[in-house]
C-alpha atoms as a PDB file:
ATOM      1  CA  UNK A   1      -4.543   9.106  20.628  1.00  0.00           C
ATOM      2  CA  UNK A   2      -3.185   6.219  22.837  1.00  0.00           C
ATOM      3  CA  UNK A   3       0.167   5.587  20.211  1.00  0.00           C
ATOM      4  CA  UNK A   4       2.026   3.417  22.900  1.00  0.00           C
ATOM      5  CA  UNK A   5      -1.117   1.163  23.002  1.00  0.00           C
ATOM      6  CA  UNK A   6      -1.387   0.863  18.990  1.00  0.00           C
ATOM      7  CA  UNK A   7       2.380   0.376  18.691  1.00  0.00           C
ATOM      8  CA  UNK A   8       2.007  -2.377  20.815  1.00  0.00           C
ATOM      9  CA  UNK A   9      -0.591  -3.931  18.964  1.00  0.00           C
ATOM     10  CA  UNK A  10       1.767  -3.555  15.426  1.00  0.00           C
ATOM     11  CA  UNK A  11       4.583  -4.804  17.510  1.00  0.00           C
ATOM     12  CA  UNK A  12       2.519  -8.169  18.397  1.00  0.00           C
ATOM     13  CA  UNK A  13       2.120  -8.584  14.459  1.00  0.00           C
ATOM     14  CA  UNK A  14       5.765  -9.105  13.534  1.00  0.00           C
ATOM     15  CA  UNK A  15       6.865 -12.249  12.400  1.00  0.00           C
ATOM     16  CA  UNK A  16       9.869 -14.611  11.727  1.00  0.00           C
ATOM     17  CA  UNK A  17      10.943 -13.400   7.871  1.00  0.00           C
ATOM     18  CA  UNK A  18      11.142 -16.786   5.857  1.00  0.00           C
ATOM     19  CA  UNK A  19      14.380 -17.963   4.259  1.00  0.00           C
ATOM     20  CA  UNK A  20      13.657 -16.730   0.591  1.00  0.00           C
ATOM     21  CA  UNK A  21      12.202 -13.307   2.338  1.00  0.00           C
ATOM     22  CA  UNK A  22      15.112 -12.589   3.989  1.00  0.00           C
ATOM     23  CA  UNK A  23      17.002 -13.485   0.709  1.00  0.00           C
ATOM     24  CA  UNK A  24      15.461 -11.133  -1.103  1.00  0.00           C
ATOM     25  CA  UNK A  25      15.722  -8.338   1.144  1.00  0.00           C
ATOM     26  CA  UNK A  26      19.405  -8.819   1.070  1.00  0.00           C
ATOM     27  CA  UNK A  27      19.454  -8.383  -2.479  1.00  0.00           C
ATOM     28  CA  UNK A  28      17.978  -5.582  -2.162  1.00  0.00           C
ATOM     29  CA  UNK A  29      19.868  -3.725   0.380  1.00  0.00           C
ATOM     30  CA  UNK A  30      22.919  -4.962  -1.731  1.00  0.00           C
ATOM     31  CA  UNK A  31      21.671  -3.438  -4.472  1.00  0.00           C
ATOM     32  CA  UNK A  32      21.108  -0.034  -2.726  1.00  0.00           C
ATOM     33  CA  UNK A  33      23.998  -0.289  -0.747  1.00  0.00           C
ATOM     34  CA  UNK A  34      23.680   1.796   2.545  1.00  0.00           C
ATOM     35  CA  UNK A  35      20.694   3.126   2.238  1.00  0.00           C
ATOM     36  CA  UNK A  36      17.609   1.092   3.136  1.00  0.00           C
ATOM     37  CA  UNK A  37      16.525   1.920   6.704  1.00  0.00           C
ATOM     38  CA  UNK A  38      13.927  -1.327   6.864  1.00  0.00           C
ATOM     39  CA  UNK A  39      11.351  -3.024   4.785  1.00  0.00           C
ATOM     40  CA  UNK A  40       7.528  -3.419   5.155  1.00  0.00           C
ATOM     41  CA  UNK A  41       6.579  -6.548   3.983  1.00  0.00           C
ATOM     42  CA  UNK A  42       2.536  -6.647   3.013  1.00  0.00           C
ATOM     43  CA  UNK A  43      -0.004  -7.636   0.244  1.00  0.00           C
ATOM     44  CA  UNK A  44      -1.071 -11.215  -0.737  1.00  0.00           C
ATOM     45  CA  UNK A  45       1.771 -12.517   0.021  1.00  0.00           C
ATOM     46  CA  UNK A  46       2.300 -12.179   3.553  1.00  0.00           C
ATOM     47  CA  UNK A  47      -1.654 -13.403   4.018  1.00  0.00           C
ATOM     48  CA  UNK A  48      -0.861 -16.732   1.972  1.00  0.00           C
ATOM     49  CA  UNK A  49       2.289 -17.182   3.931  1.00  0.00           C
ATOM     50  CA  UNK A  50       4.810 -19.408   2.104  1.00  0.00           C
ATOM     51  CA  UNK A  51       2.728 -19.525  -1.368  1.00  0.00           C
ATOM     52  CA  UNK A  52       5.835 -19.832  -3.902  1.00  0.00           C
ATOM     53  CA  UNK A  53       3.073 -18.833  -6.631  1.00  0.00           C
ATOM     54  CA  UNK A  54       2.697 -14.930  -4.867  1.00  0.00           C
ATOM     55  CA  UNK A  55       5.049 -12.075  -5.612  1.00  0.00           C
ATOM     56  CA  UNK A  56       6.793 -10.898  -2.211  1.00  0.00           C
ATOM     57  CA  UNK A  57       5.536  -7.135  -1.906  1.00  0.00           C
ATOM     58  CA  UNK A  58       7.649  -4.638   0.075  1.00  0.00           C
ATOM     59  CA  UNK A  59       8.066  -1.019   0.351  1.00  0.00           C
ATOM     60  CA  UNK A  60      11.586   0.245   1.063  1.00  0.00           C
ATOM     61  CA  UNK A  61      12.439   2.607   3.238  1.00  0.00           C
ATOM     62  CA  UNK A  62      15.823   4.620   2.601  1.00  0.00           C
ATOM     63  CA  UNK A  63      17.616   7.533   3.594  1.00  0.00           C
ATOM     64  CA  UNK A  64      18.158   9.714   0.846  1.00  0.00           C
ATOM     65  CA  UNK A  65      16.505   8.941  -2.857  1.00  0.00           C
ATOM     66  CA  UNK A  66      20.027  10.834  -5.067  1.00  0.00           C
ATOM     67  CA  UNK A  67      22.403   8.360  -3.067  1.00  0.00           C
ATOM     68  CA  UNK A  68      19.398   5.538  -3.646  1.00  0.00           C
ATOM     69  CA  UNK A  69      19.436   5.160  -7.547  1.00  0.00           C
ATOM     70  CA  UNK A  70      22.238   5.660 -10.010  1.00  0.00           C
ATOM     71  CA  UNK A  71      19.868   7.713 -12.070  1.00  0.00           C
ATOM     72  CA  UNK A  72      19.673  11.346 -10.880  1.00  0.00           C
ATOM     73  CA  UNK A  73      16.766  11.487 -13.555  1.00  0.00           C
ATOM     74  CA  UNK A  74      14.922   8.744 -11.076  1.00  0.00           C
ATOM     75  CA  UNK A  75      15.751  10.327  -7.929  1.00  0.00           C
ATOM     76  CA  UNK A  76      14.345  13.040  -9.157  1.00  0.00           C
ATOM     77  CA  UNK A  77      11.206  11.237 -10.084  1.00  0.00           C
ATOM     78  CA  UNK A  78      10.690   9.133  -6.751  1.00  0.00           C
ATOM     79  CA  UNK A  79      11.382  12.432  -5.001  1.00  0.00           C
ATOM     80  CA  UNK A  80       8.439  14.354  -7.300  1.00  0.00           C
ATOM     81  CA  UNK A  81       5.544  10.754  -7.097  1.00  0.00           C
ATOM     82  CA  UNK A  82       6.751   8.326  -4.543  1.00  0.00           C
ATOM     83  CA  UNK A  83       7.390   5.373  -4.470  1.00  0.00           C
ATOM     84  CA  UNK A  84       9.426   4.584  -6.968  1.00  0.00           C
ATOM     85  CA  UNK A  85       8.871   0.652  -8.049  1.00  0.00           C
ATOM     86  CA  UNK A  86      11.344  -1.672  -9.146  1.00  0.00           C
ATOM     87  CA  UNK A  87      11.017  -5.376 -10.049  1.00  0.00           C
ATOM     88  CA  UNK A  88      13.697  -8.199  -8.609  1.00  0.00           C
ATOM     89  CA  UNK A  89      14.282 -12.248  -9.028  1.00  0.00           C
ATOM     90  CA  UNK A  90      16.142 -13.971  -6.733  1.00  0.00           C
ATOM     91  CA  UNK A  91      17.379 -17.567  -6.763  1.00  0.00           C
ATOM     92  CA  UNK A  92      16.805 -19.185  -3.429  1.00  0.00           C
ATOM     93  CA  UNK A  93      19.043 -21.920  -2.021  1.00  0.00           C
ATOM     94  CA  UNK A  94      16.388 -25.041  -2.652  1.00  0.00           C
ATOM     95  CA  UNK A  95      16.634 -23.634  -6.247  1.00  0.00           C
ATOM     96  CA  UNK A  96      13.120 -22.262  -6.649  1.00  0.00           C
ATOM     97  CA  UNK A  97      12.500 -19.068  -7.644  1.00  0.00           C
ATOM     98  CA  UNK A  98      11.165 -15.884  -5.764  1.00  0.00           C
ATOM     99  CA  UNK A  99       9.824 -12.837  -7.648  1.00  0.00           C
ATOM    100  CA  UNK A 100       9.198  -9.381  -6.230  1.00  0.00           C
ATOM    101  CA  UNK A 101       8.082  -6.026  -6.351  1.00  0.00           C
ATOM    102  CA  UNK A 102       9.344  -2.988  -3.864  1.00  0.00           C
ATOM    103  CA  UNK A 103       8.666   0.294  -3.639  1.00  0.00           C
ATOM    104  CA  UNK A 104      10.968   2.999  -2.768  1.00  0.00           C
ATOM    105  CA  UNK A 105       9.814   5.774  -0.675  1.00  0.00           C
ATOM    106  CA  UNK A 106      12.066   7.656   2.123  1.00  0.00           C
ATOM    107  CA  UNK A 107      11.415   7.512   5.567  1.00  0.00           C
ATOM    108  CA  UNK A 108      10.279  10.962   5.660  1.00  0.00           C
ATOM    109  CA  UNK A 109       8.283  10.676   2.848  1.00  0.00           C
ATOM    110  CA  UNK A 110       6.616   8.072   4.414  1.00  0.00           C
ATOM    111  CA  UNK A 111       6.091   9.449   8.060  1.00  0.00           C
ATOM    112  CA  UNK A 112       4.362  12.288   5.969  1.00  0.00           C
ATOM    113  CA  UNK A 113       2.448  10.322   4.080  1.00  0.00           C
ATOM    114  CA  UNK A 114       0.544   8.645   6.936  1.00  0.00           C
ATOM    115  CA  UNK A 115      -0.570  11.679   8.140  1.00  0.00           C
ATOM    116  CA  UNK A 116      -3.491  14.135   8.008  1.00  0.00           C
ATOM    117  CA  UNK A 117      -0.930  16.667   5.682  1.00  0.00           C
ATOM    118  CA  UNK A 118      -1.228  13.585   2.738  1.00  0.00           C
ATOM    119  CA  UNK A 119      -4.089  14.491   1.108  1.00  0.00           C
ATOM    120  CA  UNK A 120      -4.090  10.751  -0.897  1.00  0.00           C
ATOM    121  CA  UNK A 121      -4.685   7.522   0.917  1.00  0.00           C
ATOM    122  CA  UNK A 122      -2.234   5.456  -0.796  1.00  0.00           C
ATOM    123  CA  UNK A 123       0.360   5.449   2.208  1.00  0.00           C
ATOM    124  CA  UNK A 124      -2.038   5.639   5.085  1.00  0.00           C
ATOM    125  CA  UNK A 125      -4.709   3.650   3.976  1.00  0.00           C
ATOM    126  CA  UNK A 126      -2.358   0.707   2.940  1.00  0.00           C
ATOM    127  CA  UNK A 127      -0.104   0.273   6.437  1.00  0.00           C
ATOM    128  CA  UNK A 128      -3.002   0.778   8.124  1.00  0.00           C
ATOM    129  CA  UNK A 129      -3.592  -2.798   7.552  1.00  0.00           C
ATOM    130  CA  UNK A 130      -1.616  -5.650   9.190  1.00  0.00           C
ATOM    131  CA  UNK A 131       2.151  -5.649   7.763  1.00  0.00           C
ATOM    132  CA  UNK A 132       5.572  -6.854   8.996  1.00  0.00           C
ATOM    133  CA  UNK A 133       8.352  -4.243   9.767  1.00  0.00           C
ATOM    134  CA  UNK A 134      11.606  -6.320   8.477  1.00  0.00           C
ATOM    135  CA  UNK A 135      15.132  -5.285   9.418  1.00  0.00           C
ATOM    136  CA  UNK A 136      14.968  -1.727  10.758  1.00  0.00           C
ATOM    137  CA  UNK A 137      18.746  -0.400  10.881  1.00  0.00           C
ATOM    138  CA  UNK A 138      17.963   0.936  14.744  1.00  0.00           C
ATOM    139  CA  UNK A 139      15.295   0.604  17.395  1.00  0.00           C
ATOM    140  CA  UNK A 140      14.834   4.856  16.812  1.00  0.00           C
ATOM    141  CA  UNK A 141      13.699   4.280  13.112  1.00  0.00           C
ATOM    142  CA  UNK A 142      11.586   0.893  14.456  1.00  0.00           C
ATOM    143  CA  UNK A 143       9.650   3.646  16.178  1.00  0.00           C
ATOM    144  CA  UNK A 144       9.478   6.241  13.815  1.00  0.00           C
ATOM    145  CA  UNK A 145       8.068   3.626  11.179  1.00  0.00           C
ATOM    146  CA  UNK A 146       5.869   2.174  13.869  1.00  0.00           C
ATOM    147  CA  UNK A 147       4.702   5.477  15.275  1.00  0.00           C
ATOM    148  CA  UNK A 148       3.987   6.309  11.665  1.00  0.00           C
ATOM    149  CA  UNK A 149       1.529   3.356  11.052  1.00  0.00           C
ATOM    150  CA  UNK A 150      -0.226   4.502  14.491  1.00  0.00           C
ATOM    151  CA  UNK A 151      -1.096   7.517  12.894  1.00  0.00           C
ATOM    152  CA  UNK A 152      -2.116   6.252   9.856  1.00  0.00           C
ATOM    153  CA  UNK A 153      -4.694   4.345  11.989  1.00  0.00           C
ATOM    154  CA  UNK A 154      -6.036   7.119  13.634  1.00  0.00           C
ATOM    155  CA  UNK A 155      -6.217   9.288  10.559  1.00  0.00           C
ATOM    156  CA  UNK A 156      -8.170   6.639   8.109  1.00  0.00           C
ATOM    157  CA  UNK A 157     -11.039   6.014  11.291  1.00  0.00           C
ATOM    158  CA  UNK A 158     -11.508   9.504  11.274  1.00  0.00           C
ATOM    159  CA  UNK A 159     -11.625   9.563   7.647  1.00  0.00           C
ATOM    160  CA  UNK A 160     -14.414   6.776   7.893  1.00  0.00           C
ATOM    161  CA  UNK A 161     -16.346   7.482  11.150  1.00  0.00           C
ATOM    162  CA  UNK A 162     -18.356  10.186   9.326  1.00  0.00           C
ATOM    163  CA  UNK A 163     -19.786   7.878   6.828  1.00  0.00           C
ATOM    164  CA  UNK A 164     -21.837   6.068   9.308  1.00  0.00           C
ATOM    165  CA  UNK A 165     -24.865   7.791  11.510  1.00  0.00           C
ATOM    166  CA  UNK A 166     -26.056   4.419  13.571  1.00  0.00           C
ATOM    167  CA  UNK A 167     -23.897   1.927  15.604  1.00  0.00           C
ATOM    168  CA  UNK A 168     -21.629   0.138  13.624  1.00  0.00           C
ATOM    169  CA  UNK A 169     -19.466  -3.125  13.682  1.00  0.00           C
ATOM    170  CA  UNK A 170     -15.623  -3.122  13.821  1.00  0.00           C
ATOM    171  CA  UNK A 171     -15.822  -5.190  10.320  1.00  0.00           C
ATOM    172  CA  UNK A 172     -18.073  -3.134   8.756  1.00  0.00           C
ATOM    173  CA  UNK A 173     -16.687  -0.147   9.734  1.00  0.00           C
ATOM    174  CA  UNK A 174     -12.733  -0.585   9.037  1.00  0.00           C
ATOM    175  CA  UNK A 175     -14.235  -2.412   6.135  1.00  0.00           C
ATOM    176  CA  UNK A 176     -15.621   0.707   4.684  1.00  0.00           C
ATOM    177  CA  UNK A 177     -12.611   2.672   5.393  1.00  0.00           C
ATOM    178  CA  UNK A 178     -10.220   0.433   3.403  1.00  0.00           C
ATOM    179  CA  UNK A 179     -12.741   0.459   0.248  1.00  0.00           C
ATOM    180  CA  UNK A 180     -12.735   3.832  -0.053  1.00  0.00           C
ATOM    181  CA  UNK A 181      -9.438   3.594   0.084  1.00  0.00           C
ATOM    182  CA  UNK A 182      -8.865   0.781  -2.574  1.00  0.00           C
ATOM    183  CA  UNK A 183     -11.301   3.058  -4.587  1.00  0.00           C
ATOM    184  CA  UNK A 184      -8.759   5.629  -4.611  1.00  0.00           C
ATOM    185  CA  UNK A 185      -6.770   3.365  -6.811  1.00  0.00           C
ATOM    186  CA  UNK A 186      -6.186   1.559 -10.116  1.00  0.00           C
ATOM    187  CA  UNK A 187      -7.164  -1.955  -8.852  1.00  0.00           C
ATOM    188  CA  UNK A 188      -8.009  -4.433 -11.512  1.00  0.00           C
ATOM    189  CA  UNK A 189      -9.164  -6.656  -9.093  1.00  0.00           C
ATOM    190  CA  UNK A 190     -13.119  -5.824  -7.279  1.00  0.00           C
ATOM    191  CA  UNK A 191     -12.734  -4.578  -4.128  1.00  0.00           C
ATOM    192  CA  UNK A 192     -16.163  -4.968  -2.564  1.00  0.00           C
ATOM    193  CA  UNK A 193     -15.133  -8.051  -0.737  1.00  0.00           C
ATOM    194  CA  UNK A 194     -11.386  -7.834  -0.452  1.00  0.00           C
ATOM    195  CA  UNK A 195     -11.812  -5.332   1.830  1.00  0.00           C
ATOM    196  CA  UNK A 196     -14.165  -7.068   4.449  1.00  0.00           C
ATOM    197  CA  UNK A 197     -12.105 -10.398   3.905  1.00  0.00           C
ATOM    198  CA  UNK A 198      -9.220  -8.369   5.395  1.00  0.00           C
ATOM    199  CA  UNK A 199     -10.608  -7.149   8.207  1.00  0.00           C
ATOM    200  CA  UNK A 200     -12.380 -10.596   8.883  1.00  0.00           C
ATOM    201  CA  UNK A 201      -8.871 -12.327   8.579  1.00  0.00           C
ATOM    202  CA  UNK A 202      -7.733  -9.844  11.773  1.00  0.00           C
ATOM    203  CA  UNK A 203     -11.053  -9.053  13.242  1.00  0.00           C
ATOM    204  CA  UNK A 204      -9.135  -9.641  16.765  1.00  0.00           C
ATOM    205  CA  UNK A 205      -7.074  -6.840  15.639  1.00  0.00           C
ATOM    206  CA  UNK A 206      -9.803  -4.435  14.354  1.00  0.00           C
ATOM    207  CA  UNK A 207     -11.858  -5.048  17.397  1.00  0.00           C
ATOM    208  CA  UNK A 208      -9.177  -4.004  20.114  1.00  0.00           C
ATOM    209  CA  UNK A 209      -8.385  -0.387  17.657  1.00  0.00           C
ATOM    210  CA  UNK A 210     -12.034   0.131  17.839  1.00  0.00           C
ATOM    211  CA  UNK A 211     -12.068   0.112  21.829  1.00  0.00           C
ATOM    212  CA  UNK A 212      -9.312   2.266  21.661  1.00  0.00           C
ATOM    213  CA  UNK A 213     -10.615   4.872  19.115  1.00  0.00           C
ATOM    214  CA  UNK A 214     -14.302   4.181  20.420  1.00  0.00           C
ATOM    215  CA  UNK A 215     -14.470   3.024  23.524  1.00  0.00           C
ATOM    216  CA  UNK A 216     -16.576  -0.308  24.716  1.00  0.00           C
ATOM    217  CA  UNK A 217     -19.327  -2.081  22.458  1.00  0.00           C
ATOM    218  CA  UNK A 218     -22.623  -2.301  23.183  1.00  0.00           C
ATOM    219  CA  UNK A 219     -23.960  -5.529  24.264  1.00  0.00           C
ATOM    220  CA  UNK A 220     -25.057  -5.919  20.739  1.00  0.00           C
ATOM    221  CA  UNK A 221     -21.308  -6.199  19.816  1.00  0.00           C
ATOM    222  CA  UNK A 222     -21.484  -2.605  17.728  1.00  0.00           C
ATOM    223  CA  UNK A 223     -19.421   0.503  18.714  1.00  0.00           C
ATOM    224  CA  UNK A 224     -21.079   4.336  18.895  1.00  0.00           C
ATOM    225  CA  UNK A 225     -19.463   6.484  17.110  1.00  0.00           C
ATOM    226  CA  UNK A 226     -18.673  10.001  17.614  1.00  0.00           C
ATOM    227  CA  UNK A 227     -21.979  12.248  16.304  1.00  0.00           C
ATOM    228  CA  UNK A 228     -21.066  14.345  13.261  1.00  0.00           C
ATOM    229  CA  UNK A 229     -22.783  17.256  11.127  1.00  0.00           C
ATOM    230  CA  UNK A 230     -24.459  17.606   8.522  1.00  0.00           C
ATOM    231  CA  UNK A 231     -21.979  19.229   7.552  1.00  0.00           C
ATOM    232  CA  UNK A 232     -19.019  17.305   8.445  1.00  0.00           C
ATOM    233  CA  UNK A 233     -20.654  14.189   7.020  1.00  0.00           C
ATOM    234  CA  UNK A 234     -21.311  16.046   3.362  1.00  0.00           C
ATOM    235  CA  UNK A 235     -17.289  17.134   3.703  1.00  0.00           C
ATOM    236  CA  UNK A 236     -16.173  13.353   4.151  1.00  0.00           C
ATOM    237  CA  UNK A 237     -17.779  12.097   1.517  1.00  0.00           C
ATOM    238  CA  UNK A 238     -16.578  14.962  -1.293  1.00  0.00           C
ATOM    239  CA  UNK A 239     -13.195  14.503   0.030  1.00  0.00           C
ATOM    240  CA  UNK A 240     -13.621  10.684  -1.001  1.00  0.00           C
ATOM    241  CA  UNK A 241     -14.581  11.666  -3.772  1.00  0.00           C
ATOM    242  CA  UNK A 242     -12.196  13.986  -4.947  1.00  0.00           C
ATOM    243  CA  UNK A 243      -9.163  11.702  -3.440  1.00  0.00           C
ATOM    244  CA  UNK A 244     -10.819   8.947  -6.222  1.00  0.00           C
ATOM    245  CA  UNK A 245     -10.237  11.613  -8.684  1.00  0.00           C
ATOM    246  CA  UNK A 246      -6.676  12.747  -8.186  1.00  0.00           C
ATOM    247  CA  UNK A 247      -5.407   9.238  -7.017  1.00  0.00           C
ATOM    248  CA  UNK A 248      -6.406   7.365  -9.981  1.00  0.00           C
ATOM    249  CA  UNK A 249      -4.352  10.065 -12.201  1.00  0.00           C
ATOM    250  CA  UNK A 250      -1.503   9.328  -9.791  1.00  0.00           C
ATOM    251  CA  UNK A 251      -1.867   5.826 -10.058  1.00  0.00           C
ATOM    252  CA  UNK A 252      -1.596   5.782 -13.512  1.00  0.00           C
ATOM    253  CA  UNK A 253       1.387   8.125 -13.767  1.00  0.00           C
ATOM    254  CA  UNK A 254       2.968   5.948 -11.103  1.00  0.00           C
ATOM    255  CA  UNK A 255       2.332   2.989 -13.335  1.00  0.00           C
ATOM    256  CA  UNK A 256       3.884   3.721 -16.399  1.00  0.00           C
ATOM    257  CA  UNK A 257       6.473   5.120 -14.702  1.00  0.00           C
ATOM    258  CA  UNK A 258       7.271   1.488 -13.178  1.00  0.00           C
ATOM    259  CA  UNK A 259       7.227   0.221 -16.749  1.00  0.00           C
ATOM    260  CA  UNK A 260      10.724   1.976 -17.837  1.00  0.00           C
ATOM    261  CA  UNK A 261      12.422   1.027 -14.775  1.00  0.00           C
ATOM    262  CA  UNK A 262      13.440  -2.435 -15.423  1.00  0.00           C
ATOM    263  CA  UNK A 263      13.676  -4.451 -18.571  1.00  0.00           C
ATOM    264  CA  UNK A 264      10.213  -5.680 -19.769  1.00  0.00           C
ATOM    265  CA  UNK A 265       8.774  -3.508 -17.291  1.00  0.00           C
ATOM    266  CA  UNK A 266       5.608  -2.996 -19.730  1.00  0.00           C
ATOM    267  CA  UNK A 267       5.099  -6.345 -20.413  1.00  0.00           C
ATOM    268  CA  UNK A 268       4.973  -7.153 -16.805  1.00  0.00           C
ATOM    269  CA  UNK A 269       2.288  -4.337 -15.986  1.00  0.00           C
ATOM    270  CA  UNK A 270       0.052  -5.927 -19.056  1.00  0.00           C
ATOM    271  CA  UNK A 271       0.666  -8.903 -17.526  1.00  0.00           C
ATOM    272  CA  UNK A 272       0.045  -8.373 -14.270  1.00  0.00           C
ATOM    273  CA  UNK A 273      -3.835  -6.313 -15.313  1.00  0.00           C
ATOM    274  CA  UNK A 274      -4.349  -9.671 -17.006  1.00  0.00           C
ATOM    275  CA  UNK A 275      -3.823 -11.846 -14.435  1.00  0.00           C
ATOM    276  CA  UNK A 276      -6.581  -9.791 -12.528  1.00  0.00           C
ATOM    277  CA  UNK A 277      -8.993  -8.562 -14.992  1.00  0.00           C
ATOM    278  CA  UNK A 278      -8.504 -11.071 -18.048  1.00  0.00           C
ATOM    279  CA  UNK A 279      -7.641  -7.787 -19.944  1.00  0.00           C
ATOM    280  CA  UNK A 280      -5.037  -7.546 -22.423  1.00  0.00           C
ATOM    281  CA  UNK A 281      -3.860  -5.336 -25.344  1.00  0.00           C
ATOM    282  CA  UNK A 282      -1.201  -5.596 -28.231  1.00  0.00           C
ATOM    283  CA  UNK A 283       1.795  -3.820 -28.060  1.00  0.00           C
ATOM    284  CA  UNK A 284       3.782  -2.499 -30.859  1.00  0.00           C
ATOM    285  CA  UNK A 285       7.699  -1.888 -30.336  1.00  0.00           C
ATOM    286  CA  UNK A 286       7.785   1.423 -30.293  1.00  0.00           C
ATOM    287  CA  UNK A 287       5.441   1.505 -27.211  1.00  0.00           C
ATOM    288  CA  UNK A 288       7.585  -0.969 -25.563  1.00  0.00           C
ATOM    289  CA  UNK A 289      10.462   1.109 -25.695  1.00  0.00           C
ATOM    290  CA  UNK A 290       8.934   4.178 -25.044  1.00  0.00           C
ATOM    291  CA  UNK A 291       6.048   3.529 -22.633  1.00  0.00           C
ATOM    292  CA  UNK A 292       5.806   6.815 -21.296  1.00  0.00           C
ATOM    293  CA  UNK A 293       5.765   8.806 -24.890  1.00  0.00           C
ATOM    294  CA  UNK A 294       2.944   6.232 -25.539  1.00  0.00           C
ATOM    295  CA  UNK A 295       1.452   5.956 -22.559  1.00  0.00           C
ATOM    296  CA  UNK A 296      -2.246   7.797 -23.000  1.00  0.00           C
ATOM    297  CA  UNK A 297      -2.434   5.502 -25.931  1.00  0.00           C
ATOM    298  CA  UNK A 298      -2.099   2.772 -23.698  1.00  0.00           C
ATOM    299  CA  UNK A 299      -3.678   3.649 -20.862  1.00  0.00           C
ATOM    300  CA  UNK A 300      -6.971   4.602 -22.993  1.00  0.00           C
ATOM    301  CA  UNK A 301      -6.984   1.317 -24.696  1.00  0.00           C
ATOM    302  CA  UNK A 302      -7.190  -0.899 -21.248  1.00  0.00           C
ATOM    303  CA  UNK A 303      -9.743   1.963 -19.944  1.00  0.00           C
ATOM    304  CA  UNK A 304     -11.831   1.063 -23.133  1.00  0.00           C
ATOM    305  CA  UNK A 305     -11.359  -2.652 -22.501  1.00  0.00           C
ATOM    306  CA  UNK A 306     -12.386  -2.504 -18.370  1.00  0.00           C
ATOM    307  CA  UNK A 307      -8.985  -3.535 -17.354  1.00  0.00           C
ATOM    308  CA  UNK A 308      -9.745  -0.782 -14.555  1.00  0.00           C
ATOM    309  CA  UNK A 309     -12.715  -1.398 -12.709  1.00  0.00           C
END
């Protein structure tokens, strides 16, 4: 694996943080004070740069989840299913408001997690994709994080190489590899094209990892891949399978355990499926104040409804 090469190609993605970005990560490291090691900004709204109408999406990196959060009882929890997610406002200077959502996950945690040894794609299949590496406390965690990412790279196209037998196209094929990813998921929103808009959106990108993984196109523009087995092929695709299985019960754990960690928390998950899907669902007060004690309820209410798709 040619890591230095990759790195350098992550490195040539950073960007200038915008005012109410950086604004909002300083209310956050203020409000874990001394922990956070750096932030990966990604989702929808890095690609509509500027959009005051998209949530900011970042996962946080920190040191050590006990000294993180005030709750031992959440420690515990982000230590057990990582990330833990919180939900933060934040007043900018011209006076408009910036909403976002971050996930906590230690550095660690996350080096393992975009590895072969993480079974789930969650971590490796999502900073695979472009993403900006804000405010690392060193240049030595800068690499780690970055070096990280390279791996996760190299793990999800050998995760997708054995789904294809003939020469394939970089879009189609990192294409594929981030929908069976998404598919891993609770996604109320259809992933068919999402995925190939993505890569489209970076195809310079996609096509210089494929001549490092791959080697050269052909003059038709499509890369050979490396021949697999019967075998190996019939292996790939169960292990899709089965990550579909176990992630979506992790996703929805994950879930309604975001919905007790801020105030509202469950109204904001309802809302947030029915932004996407159109799907929503009464809730009693009971279930708003204890989500979790009610959460198969819930849960097998917007399953009925196709809030999960």
């Amino acid at each position: 694996m040619d890591t230095k090469t990759i790195i350098k190609i992550l490195d040539a993605e950073q960007l200038k943080p915008t005012a109410n970005v950086t604004a909002m990560c300083d209310k956050i490291k203020a409000r874990h004070a001394g922990r956070v090691q750096a932030f990966l900004y990604y989702g929808s709204s890095l690609r509509a740069m500027n959009d005051p109408d998209k949530m900011l999406d970042f996962y946080v990196l920190v040191d050590n989840y006990r000294k993180t959060h005030k709750n031992p009882v959440r420690a515990f929890l982000n230590w057990t299913i990582p990330p833990a997610v919180y939900y933060l406002e934040n007043e900018n200077e011209d006076g408009t408001l910036s909403t976002c959502k971050y996930s906590v996950i230690s550095l660690p945690a996350f080096e393992h997690k975009c590895t072969g040894r993480a079974f789930l794609s969650m971590v490796w299949g999502r900073f695979s994709q472009p993403c900006v590496l804000l405010f690392a406390v060193n240049k030595s965690t800068h690499t780690r994080i970055q070096t990280a990412r390279a791996r996760a790279i190299t793990h999800i196209a050998r995760q997708t190489s054995p789904l294809f037998k003939d020469p394939i196209s970089a879009t189609k094929f990192w294409a594929r590899g981030f929908l069976e990813s998404y598919k891993t998921e609770l996604r109320p929103e259809s992933s068919d094209t999402r995925s190939e808009e993505i890569v489209t959106k970076y195809q310079d990108r996609y096509d210089a990892l494929m001549v490092l993984l791959f080697g050269a196109p052909d003059k038709t523009g499509l890369y050979t891949l490396p021949s697999a087995s019967g075998l190996s092929i019939l292996a790939c695709k169960w292990t899709w399978f089965w990550r579909r299985v176990f992630g979506k019960i992790q996703a929805a754990v994950r879930i309604l355990n975001t919905a007790t960690t801020f105030d509202g928390g469950l109204d904001y998950a309802l809302h947030k499926l029915k932004s996407h899907s159109g799907v929503t669902i009464e809730v009693t007060k009971s279930q708003r104040r204890h989500p979790v004690l009610w959460s198969p309820v819930l849960a097998y209410k917007l399953y009925k409804r196709g809030a999960f798709r």
